[in-house]
C-alpha atoms as a PDB file:
ATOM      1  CA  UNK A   1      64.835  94.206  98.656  1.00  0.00           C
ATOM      2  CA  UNK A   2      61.953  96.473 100.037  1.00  0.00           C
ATOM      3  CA  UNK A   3      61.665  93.708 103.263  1.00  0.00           C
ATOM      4  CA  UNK A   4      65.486  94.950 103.593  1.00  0.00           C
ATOM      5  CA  UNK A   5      64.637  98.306 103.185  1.00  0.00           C
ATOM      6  CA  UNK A   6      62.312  98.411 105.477  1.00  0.00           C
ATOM      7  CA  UNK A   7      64.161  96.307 108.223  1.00  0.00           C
ATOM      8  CA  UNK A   8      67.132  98.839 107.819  1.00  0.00           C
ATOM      9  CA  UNK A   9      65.451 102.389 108.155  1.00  0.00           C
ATOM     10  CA  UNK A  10      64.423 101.684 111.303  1.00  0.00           C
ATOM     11  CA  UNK A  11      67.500 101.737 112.198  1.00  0.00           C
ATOM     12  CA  UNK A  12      69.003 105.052 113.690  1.00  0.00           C
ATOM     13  CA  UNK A  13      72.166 104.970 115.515  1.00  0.00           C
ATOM     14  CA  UNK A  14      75.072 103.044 114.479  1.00  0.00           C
ATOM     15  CA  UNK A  15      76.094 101.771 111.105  1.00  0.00           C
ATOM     16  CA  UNK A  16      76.959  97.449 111.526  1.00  0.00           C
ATOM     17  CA  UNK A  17      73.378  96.750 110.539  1.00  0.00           C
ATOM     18  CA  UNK A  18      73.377  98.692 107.316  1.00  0.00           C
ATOM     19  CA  UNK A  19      76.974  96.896 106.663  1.00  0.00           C
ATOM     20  CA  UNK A  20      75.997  93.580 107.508  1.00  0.00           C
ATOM     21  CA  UNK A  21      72.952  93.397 105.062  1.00  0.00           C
ATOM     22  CA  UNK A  22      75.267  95.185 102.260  1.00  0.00           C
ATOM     23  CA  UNK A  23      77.746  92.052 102.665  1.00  0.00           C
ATOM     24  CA  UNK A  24      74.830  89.532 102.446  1.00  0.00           C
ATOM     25  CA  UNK A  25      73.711  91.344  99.280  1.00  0.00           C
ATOM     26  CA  UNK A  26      77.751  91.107  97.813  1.00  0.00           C
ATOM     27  CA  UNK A  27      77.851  87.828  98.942  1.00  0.00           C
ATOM     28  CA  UNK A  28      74.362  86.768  96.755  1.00  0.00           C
ATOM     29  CA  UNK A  29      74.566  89.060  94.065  1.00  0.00           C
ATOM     30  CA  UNK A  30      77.130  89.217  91.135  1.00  0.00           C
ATOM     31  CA  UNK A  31      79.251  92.538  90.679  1.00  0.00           C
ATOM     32  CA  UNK A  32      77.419  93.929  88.496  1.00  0.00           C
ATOM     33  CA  UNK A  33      74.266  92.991  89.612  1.00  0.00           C
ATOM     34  CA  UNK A  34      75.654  94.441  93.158  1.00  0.00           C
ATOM     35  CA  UNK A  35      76.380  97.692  91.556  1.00  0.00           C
ATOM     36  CA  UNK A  36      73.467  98.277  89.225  1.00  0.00           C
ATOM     37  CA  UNK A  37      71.443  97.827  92.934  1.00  0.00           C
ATOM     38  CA  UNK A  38      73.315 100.158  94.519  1.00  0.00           C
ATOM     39  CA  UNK A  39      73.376 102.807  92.002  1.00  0.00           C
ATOM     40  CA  UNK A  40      69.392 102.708  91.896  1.00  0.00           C
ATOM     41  CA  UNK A  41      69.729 102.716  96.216  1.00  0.00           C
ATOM     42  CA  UNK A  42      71.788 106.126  96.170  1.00  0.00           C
ATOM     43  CA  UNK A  43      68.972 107.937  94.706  1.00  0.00           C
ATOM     44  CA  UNK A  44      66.731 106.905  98.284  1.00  0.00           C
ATOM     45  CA  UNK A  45      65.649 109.701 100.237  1.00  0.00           C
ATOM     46  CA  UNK A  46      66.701 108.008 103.209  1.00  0.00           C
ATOM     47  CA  UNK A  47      70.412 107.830 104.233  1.00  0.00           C
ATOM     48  CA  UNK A  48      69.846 104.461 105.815  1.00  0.00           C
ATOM     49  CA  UNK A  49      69.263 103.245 102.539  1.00  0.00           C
ATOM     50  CA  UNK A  50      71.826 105.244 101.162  1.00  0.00           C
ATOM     51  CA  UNK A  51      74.367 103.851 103.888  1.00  0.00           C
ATOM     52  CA  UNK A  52      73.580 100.585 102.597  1.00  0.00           C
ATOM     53  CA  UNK A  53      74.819 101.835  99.253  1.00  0.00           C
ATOM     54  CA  UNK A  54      77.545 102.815 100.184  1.00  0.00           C
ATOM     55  CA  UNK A  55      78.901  99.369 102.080  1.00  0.00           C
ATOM     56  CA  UNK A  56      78.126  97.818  98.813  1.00  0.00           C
ATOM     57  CA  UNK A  57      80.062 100.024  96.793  1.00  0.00           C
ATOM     58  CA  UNK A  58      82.816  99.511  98.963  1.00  0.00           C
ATOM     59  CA  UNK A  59      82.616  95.745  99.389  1.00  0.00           C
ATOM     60  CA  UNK A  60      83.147  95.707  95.052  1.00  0.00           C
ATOM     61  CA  UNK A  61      85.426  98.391  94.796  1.00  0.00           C
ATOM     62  CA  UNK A  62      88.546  96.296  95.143  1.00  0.00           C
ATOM     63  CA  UNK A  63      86.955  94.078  91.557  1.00  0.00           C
ATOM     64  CA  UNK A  64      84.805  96.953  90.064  1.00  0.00           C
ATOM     65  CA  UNK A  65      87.624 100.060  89.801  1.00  0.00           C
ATOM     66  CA  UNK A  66      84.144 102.090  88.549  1.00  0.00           C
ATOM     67  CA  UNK A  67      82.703 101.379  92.017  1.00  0.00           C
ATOM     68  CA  UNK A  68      85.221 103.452  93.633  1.00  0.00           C
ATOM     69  CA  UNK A  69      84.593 106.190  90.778  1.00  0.00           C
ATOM     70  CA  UNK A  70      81.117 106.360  91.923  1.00  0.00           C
ATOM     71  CA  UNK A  71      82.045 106.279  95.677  1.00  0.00           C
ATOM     72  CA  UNK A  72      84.030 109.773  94.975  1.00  0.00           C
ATOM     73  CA  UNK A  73      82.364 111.446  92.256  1.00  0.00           C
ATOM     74  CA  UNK A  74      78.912 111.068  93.622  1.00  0.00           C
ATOM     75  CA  UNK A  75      78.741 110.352  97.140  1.00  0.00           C
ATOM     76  CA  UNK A  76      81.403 113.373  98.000  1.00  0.00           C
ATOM     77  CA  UNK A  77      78.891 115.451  98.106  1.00  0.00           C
ATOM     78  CA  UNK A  78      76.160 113.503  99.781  1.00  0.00           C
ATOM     79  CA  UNK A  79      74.352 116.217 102.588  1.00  0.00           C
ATOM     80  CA  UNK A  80      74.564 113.116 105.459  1.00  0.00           C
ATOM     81  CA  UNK A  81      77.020 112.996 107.677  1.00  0.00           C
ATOM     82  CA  UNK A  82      76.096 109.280 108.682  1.00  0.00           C
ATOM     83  CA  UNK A  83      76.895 108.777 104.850  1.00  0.00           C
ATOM     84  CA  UNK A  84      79.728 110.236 104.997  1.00  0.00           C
ATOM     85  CA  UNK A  85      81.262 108.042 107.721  1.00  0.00           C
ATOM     86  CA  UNK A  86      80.512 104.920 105.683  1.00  0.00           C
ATOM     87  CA  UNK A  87      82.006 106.406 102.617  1.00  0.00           C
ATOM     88  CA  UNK A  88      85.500 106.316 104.548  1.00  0.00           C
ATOM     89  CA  UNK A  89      84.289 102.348 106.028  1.00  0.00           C
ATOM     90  CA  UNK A  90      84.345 102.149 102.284  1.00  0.00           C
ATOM     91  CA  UNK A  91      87.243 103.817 101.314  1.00  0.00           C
ATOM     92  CA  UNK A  92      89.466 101.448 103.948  1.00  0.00           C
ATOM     93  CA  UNK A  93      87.473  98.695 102.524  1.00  0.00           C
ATOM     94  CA  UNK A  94      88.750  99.035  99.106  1.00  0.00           C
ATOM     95  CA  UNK A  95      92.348  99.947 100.492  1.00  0.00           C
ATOM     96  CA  UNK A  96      92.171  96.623 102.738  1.00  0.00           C
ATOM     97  CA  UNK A  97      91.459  94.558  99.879  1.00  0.00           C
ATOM     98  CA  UNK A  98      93.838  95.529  97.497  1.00  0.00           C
ATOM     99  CA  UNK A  99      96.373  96.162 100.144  1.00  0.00           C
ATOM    100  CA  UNK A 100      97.488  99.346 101.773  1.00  0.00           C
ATOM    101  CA  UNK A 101     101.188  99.916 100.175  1.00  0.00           C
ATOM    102  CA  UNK A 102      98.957  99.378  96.616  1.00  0.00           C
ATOM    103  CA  UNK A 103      96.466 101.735  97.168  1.00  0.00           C
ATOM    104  CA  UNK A 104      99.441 104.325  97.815  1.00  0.00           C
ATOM    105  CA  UNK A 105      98.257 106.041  94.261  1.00  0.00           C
ATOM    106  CA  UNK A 106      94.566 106.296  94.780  1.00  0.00           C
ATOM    107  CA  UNK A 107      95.069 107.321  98.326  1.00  0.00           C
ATOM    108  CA  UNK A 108      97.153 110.263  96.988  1.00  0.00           C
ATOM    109  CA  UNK A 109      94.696 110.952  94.378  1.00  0.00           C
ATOM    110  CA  UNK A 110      91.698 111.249  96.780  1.00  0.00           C
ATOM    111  CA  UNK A 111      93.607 113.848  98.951  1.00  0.00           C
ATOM    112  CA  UNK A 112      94.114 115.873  95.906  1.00  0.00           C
ATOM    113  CA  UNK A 113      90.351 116.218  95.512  1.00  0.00           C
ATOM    114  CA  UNK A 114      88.596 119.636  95.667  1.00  0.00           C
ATOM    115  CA  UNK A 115      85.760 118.508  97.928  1.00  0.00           C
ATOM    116  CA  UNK A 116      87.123 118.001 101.500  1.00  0.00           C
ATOM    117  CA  UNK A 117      84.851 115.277 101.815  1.00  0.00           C
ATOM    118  CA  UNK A 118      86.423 113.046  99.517  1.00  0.00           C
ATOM    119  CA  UNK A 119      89.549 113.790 101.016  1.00  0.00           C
ATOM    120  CA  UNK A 120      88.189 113.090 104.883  1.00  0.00           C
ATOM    121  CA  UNK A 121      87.104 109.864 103.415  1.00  0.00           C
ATOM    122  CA  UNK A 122      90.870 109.188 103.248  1.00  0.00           C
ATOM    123  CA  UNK A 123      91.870 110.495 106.655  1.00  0.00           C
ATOM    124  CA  UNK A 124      89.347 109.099 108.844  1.00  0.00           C
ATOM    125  CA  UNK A 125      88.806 106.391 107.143  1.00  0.00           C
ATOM    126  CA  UNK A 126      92.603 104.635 107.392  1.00  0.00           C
ATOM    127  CA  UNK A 127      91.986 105.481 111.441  1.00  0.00           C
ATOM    128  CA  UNK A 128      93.874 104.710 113.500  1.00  0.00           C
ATOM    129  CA  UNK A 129      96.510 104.345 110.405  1.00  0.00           C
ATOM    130  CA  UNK A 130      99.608 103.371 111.844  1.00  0.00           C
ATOM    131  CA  UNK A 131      97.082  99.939 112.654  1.00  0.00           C
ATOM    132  CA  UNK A 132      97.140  99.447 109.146  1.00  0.00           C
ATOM    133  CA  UNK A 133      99.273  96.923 107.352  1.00  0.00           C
ATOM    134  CA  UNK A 134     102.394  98.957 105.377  1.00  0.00           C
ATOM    135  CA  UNK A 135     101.629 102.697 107.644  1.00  0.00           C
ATOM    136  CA  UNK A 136     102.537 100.704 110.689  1.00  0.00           C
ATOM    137  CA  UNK A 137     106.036 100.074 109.171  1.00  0.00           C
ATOM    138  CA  UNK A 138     105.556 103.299 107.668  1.00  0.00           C
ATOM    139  CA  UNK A 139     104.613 105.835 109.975  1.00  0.00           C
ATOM    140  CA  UNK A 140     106.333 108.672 108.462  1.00  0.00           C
ATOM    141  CA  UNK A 141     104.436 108.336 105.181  1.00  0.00           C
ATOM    142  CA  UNK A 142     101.169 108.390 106.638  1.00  0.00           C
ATOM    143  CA  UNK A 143     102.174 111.852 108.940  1.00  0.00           C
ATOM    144  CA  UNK A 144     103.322 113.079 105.852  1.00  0.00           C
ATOM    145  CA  UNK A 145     100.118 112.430 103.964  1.00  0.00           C
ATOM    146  CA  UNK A 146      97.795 113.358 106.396  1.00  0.00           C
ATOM    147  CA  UNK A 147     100.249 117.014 107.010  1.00  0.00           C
ATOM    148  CA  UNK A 148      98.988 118.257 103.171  1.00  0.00           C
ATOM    149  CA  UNK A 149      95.758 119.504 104.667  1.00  0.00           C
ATOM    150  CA  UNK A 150      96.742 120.775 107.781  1.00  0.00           C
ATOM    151  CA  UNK A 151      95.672 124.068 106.534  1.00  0.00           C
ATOM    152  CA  UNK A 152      92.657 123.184 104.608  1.00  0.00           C
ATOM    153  CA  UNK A 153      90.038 126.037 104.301  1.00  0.00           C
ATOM    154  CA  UNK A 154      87.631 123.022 105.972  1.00  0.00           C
ATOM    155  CA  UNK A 155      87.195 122.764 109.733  1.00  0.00           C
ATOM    156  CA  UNK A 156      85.429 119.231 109.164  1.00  0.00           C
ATOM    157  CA  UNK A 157      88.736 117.793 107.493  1.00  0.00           C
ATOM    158  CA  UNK A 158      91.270 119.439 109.430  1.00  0.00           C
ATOM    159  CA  UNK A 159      89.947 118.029 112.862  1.00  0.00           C
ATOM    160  CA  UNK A 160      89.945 114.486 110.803  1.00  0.00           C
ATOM    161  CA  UNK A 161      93.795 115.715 110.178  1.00  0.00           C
ATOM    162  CA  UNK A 162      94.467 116.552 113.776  1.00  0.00           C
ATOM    163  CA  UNK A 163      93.056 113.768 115.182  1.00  0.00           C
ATOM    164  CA  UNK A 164      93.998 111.140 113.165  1.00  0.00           C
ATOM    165  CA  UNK A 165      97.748 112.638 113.916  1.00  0.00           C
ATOM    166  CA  UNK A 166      96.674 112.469 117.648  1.00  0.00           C
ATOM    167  CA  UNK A 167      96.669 108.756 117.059  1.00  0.00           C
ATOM    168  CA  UNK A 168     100.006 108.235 115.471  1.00  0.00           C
ATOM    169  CA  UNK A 169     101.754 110.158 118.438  1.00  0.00           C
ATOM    170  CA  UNK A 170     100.918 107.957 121.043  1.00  0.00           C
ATOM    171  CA  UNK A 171     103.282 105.303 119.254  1.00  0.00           C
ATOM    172  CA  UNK A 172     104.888 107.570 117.752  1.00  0.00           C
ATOM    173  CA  UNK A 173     105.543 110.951 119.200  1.00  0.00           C
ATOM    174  CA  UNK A 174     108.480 111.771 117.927  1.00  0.00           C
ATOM    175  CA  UNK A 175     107.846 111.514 114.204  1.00  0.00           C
ATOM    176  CA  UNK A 176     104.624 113.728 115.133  1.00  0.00           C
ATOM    177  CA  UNK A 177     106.335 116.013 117.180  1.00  0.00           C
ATOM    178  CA  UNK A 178     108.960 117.015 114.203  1.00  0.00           C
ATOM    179  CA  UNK A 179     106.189 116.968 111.554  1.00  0.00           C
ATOM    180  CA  UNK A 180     104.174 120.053 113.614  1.00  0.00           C
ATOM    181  CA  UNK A 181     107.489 121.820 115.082  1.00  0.00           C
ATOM    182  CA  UNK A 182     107.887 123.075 111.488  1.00  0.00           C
ATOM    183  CA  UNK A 183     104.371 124.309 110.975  1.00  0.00           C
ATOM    184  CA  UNK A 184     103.558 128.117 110.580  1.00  0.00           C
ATOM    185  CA  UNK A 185     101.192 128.504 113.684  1.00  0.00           C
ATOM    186  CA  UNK A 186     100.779 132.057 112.968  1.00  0.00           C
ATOM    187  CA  UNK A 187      97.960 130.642 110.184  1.00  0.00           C
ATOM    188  CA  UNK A 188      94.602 130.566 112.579  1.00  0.00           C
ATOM    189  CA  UNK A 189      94.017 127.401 110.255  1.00  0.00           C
ATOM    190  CA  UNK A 190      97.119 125.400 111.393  1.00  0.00           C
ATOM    191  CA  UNK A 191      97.177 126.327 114.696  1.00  0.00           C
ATOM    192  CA  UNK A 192      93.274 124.693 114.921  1.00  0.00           C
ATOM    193  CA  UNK A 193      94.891 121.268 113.577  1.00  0.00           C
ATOM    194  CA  UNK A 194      97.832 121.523 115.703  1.00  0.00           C
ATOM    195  CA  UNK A 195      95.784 121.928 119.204  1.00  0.00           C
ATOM    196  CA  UNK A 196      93.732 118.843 117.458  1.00  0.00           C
ATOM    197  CA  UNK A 197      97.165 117.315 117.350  1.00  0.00           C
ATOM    198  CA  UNK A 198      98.283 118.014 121.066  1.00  0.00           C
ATOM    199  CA  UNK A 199      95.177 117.661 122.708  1.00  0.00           C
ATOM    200  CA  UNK A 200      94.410 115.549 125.950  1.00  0.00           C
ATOM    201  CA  UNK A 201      97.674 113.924 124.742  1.00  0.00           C
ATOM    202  CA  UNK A 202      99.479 113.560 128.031  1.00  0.00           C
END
């Protein structure tokens, strides 16, 4: 593990090299063995390490429910953004595996969350989601879920909102367009997601 460790820290831009040596390590190790390894590797000081983590987390989330526990209760509040984006890799991970239209209920359940990161973890991490199985049947379901925090006190997760809306309208303008025609843009924190929605949109 430290030759991995070592190999992967070196690395500072992008994430595939952290994921690809997380899905060697769920392909060799048992569940449990994968988790107990990357519970010790989220106490590293280095996010690299931490990133790696993360992927493995998400890789047993689908067969470990306690996996995705520890994805939201303890990584939420991880100080790395580079974290952070792998938490949502993870989060569509898990959703992937079990199927989008069944993780309807733990989808919901993260945007309820009081940290906004747990709940960006959601909204960037389904992006683009009218790509994803069920939402791209369903388009209305996933503007309507994404809507909720169009006024969230945090910047961070209402650009994830705006953009991820962005997305959906250029299949499916419409839909978008009727979703934001009823927002209160005389809230400063709306109005900030809506330009997110409507720019550079043509």
């Amino acid at each position: 593990m430290q030759e991995i460790i070592s190999r992967i820290i070196k690395f500072e831009h992008g994430f595939k090299p952290f994921e690809i040596e997380a899905k060697k390590i769920f392909d060799s190790y048992s569940i449990s063995d994968s988790k107990t390894l990357a519970i010790d590797l989220l106490g590293n000081e280095k996010y690299q390490v931490r990133s790696l983590a993360v992927f493995i987390l998400g890789f047993i989330a689908s067969k470990d429910f306690e996996a995705l526990h520890i994805l939201r209760s303890h990584i939420g509040n991880d100080q790395s953004w580079q974290v952070q984006e792998i938490v949502a890799k993870a989060f569509d991970q898990y959703c992937k595996d079990i199927g989008y239209e069944e993780s309807l209920s733990v989808i919901r359940d993260w945007l309820k969350d009081e940290n906004p990161n747990v709940c960006r973890a959601v909204t960037e991490g389904l992006r683009i989601w009218t790509s994803r199985p069920f939402f791209s049947d369903n388009p209305q379901i996933a503007i309507k879920l994404l809507a909720q925090h169009k006024a969230n006190q945090s910047e961070y997760l209402r650009k994830s909102v705006g953009n991820a809306l962005r997305d959906i309208s250029k299949k499916h303008r419409k839909l978008v367009e009727n979703e934001i025609f009823g927002w209160d843009l005389s809230s400063d924190l709306i109005r900030f997601t809506s330009k997110y929605v409507t720019k550079s949109r043509g």
